[in-house]
Structures are given as structure tokens and as C-alpha cells.
Protein backbone atom coordinates (compact mmCIF):
# COMPACT_ATOMS: atom_id res chain seq x y z
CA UNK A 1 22.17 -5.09 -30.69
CA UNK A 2 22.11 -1.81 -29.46
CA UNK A 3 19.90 -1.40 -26.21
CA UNK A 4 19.72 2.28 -26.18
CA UNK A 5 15.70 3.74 -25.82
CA UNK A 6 14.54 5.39 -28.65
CA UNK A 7 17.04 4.47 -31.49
CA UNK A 8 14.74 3.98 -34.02
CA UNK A 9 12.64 6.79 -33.50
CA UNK A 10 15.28 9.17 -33.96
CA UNK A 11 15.91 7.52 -37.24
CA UNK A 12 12.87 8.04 -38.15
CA UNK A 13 12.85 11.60 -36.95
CA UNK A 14 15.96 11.86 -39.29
CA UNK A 15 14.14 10.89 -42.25
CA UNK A 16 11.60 13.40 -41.72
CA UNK A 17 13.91 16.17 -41.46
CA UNK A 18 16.14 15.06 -44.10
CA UNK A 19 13.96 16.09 -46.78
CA UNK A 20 12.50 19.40 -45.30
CA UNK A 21 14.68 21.77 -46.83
CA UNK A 22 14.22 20.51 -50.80
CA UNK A 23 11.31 18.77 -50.81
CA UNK A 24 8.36 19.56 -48.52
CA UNK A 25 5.86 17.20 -47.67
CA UNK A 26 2.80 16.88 -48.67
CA UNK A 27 0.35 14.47 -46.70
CA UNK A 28 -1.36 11.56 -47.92
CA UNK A 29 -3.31 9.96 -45.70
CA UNK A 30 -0.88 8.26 -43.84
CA UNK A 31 2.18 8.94 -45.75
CA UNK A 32 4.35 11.97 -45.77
CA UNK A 33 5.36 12.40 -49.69
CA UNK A 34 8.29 14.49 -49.95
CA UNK A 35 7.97 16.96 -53.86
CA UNK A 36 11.02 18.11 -54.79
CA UNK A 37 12.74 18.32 -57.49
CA UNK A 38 13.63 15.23 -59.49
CA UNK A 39 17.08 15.29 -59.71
CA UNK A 40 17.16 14.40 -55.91
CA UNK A 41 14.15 12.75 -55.03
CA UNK A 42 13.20 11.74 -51.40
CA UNK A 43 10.86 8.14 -50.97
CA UNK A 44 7.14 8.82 -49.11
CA UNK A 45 7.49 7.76 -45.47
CA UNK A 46 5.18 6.76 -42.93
CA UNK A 47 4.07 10.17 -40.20
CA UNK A 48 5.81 9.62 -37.39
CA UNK A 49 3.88 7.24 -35.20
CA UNK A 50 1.98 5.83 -37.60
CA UNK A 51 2.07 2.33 -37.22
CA UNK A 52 -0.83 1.01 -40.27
CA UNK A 53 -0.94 2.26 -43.31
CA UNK A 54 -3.78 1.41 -45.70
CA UNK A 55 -3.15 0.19 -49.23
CA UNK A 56 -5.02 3.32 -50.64
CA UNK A 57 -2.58 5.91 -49.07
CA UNK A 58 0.21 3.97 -50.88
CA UNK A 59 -1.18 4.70 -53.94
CA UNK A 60 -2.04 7.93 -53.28
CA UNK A 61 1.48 8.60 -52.78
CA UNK A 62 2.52 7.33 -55.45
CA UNK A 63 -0.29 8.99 -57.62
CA UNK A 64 1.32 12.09 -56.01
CA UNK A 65 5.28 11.14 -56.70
CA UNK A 66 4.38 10.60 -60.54
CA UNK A 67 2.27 13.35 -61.32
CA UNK A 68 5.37 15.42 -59.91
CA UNK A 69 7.84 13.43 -62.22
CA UNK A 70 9.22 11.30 -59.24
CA UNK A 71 9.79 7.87 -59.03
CA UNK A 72 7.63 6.26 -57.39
CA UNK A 73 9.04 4.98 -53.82
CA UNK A 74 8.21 4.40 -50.14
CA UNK A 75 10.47 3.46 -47.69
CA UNK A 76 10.32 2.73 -43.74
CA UNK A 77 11.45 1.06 -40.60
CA UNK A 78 9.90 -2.20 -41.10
CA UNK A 79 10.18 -2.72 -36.71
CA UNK A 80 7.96 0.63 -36.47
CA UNK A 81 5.42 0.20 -39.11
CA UNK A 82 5.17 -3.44 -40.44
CA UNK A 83 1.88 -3.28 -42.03
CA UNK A 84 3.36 -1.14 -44.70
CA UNK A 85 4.71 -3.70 -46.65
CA UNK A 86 1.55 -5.33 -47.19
CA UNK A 87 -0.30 -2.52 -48.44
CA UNK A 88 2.77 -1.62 -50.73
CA UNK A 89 2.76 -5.08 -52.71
CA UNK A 90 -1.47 -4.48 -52.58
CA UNK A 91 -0.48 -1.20 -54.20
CA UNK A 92 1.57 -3.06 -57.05
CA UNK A 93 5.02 -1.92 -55.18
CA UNK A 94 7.59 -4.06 -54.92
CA UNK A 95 8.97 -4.83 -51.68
CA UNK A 96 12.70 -5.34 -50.14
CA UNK A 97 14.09 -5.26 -46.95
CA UNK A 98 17.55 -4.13 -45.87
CA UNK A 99 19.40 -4.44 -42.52
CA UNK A 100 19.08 -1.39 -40.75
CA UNK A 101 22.89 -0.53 -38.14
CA UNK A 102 23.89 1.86 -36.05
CA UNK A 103 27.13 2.99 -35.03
CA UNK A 104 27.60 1.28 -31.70
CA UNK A 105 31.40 0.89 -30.37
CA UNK A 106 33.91 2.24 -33.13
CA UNK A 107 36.89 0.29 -34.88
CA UNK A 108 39.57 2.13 -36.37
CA UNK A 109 41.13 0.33 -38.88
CA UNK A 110 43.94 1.36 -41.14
CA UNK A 111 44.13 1.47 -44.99
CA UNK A 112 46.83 -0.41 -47.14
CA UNK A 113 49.88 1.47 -47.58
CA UNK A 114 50.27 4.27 -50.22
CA UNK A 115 46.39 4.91 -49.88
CA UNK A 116 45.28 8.28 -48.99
CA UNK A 117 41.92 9.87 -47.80
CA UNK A 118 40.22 13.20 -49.08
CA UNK A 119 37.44 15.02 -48.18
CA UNK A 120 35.72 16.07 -51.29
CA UNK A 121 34.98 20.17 -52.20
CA UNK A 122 31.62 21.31 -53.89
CA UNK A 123 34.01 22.95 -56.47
CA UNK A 124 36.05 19.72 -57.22
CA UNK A 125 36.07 19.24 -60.56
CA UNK A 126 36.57 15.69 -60.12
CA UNK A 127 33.04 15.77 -57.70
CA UNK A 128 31.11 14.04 -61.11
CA UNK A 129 33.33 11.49 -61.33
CA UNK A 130 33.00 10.38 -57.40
CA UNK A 131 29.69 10.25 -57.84
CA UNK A 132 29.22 8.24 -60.76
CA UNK A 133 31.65 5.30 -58.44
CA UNK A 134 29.10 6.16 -55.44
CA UNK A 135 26.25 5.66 -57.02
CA UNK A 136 27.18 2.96 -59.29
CA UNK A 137 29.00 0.75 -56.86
CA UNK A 138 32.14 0.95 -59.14
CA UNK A 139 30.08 -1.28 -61.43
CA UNK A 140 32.00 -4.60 -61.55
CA UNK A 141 31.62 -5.23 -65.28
CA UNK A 142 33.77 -1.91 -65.35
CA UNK A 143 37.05 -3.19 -67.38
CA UNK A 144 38.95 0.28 -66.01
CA UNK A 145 38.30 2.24 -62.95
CA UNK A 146 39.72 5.17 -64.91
CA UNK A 147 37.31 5.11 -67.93
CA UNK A 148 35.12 8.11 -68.48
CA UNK A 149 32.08 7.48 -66.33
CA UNK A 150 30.03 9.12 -69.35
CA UNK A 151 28.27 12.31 -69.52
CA UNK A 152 27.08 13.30 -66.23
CA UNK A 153 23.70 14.09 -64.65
CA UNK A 154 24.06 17.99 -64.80
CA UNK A 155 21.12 18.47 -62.77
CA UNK A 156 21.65 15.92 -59.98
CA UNK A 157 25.71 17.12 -59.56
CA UNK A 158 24.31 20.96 -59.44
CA UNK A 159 22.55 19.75 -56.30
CA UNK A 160 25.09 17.40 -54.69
CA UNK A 161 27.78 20.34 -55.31
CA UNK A 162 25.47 22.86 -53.15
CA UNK A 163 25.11 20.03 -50.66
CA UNK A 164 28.38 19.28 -50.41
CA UNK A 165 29.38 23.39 -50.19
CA UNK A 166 26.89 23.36 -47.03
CA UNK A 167 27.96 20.38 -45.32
CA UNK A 168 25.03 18.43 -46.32
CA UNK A 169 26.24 15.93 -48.09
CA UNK A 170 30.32 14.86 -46.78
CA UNK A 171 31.89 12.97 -49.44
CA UNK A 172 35.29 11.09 -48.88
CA UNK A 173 37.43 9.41 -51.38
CA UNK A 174 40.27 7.20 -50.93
CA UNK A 175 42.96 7.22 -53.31
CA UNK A 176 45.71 5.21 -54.40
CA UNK A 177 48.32 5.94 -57.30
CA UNK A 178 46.89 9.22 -57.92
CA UNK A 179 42.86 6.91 -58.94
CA UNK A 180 40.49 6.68 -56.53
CA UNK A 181 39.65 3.50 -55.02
CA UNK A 182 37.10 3.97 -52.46
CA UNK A 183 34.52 6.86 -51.93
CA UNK A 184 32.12 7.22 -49.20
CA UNK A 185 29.42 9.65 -48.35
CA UNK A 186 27.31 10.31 -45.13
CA UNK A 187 24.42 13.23 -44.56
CA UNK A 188 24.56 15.17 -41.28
CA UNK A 189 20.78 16.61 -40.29
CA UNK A 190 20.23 18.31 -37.49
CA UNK A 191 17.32 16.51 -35.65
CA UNK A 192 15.74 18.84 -33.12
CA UNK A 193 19.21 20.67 -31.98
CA UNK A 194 21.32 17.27 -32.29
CA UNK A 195 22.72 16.03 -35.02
CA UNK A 196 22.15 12.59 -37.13
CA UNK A 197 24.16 11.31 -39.91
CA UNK A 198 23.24 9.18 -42.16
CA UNK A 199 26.12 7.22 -44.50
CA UNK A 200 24.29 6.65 -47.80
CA UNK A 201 27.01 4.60 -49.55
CA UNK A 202 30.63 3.19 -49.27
CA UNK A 203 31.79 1.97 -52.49
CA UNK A 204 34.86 0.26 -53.78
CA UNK A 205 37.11 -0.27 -56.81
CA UNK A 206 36.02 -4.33 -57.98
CA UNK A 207 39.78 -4.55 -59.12
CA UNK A 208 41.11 -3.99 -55.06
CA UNK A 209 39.00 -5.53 -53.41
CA UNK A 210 40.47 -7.95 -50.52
CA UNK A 211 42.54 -5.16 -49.47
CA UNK A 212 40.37 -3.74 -46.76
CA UNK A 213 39.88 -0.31 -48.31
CA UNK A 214 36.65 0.01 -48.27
CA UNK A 215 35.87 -1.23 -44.58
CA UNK A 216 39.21 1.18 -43.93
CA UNK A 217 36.75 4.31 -45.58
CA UNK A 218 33.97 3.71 -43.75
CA UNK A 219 35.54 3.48 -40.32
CA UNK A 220 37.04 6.69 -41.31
CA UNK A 221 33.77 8.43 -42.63
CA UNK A 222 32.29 7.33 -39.52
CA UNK A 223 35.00 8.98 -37.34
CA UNK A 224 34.70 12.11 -39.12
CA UNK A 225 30.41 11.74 -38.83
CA UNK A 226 30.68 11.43 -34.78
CA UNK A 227 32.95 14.38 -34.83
CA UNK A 228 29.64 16.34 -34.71
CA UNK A 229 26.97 13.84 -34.51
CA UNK A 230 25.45 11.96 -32.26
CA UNK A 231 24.06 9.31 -33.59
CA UNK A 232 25.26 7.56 -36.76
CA UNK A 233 23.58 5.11 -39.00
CA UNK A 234 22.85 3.00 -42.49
CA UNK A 235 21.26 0.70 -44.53
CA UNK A 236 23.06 -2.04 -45.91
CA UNK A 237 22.23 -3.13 -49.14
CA UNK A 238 21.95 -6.78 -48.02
CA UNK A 239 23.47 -9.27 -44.86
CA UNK A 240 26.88 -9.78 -46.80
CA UNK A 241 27.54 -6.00 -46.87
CA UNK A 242 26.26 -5.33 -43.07
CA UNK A 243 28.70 -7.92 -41.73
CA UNK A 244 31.06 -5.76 -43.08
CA UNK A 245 30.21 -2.78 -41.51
CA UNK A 246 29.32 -4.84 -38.34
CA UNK A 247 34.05 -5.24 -38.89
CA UNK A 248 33.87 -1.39 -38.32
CA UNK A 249 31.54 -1.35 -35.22
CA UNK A 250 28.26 -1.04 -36.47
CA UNK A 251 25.36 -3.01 -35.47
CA UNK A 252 22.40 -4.53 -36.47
CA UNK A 253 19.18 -2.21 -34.91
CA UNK A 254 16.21 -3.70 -36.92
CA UNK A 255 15.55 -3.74 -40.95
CA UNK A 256 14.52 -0.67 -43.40
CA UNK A 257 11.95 -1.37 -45.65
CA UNK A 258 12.06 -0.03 -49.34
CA UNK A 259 9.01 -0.21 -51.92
CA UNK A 260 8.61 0.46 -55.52
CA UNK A 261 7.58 0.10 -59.09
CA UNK A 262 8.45 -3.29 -60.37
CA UNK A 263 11.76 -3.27 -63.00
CA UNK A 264 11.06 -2.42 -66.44
């Protein structure tokens, strides 16, 4: 694990300044609730330093996040604040925690043959389409990688084309036979004159899998993220999926906690 002082306070600092320029905070008690608007919504978050937060300011977020038509989420660094998760499930959250890595020593590894990589435009046309395999995880009940994702989220693409116009949002696809296979994303903040990336999803084709092209796009996306920043990191979505970033030199720096409204 990385030894470095201060790691996970600077993430923390990066989640405070992620959501500055769309969603200002508002304070409750504790909790910093970003309001935005909902097409790209931002979770509540502890103040920085805060290291107990009460059951009541939980659900005065979340009183907060609904009344503005959010959903209703909080999300932390479990090492740095774990009281939180208590008062979430007292506030009728659910509760998960991820693995939380940073970028620590590098691996460059090399995609399959006949794949290529390509850094995404704001005015791709194809932009909707990478972002329905992001955020879906190219869905592995898909029967064809090709099929029309289905009408998009107007709202939500409006705001990840501006991002990705301003360099907020870098989105990378990998593509093989003219379909893409892999796409990857990461969000560079700056963080009090240095920048912090964060890589909010690698996902890959179901039907290629094996292949290493998705460990191959995120040691890429990572390359291009520590081209500016200094500091990269993620949350994996559970221990299988960090050991596979742990193949492209990431490592394991503590565990992100995530709370919210139970499904259905």
C-alpha cells in the first residue's frame, strides 16, 4: 500500500472540488450536499475533517437531495470518517463499501492486435453510444455489442458533451473491427493548483473478454491522466475488479464508502 502522507486527504479534497462548478454545496450539519442539476448528480460528503457524523445530518441530506429531485446518496472514505456508515443505515440508507486504489508504480501493457485507442470529442456523434457501454458495463445479457443502446438521456449527454469539450470529463474508447470494445473515462480537477484525476469507469465488451483489453485501456487512460496529474485514483466496484487494476499498477489505499435508498 501506498505510504505516501496525506493520500487520502487529497482524495477527499478532490471530491469537494469536483462538484463546485455544477453543483454547489449546501451544508447540512455535517454533510456537504452538492444541488445541481439532476442529470449529473453529485452524492453528500462528509466536510473535510469531519470525522462523526450524526444520523440526523444524514437525513437532512437526504431531505435536501429529494426535495431538489436528486437521488438520494452519500458517499465517503470509510478510513477518514467511519462513523458514517452507522448513521447512514440509522437513516434507512443502505450501505456498501468499495476498495478505494491509487495509482502507485505504472504498467504498460499492450492491447491485442488490430485494436485501436481513441480519445473521444464532445461533438462525436457516437459520444451517446460510449456512454450508454460506460455506464452500463456493456450489460452482459447484451446479445450484440452493436445493438442500439436505446434512446438516450438527452439531458445527461448535453452535460457530458460540455465536459468532455472542457477537458472535464476524458473519455477513451478502444476499438476493434471498426465496434468498440472497451471505453474508459477519468475526471481531471484541479485541487488547489495541482491536479487529481479521478477514473470513474473502465468497461468492456462481455463477448472479448479474456483478451486483456480492458486492463490494456485502463493502463492507457491512466498514462494519459498522469500526463497532467499528479495524483490518480478509483473505486473499484468490488475485490475481483481491483485486482485487476492492482495488474495495471494500482493499489489498494483504504475503502470508499457509498450509501443510499434501498432498491425498489
Amino acid at each position: 500500500m501506498p505510504t505516501r502522507p496525506g493520500l487520502l486527504d487529497r482524495v477527499e479534497q478532490y471530491a469537494v472540488a469536483a462538484s463546485l462548478p455544477d453543483a454547489p454545496p449546501v451544508t447540512a450539519g455535517t454533510l456537504a450536499v452538492p444541488i445541481g442539476p439532476p442529470a449529473w448528480p453529485f452524492p453528500a460528503r462528509p466536510l473535510p475533517g469531519t470525522r462523526t457524523v450524526p444520523a440526523d445530518d444524514v437525513r437532512a441530506a437526504v431531505a435536501l437531495q429529494e426535495e431538489a429531485e436528486l437521488p438520494a446518496a452519500v458517499e465517503w472514505v470509510v478510513d477518514r470518517t467511519p462513523t458514517l456508515a452507522a448513521a447512514a443505515r440509522a437513516a434507512g440508507l443502505v450501505v456498501t463499501e468499495f476498495p478505494l486504489l491509487v495509482a502507485d508504480e505504472p504498467v504498460e501493457l499492450l492491447l491485442p492486435h488490430g485494436v485501436r485507442l481513441y480519445l473521444v470529442g464532445g461533438d462525436d456523434p457516437a459520444l451517446p453510444h460510449y456512454q450508454h457501454l460506460l455506464e452500463s458495463g456493456f450489460a452482459p445479457h447484451a446479445e450484440d455489442d452493436t445493438d442500439d443502446p436505446g434512446p438516450p438521456d438527452e439531458a445527461r449527454t448535453a452535460v457530458l458533451r460540455e465536459r468532455v469539450a472542457s477537458g472535464r470529463t476524458v473519455v477513451m474508447v478502444a476499438v476493434e473491427d471498426g465496434t468498440p470494445v472497451a471505453v474508459g473515462a477519468h475526471q481531471p480537477v484541479d485541487v488547489d493548483g495541482t491536479e487529481i484525476s479521478e477514473v470513474v469507469g473502465v468497461a468492456s465488451s462481455p463477448r472479448r473478454r479474456g483478451r486483456g483489453v480492458g486492463a490494456a485501456l485502463a493502463s492507457a487512460l491512466v498514462a494519459q491522466a498522469r500526463e497532467t496529474a499528479d495524483l490518480v485514483f478509483l473505486t473499484a466496484g468490488d475485490d475481483d475488479v481491483a485486482r485487476v487494476y492492482e495488474r495495471v499498477g494500482f493499489a489498494w489505499l483504504g475503502s470508499t464508502g457509498v450509501a443510499a435508498r434501498p432498491a425498489g
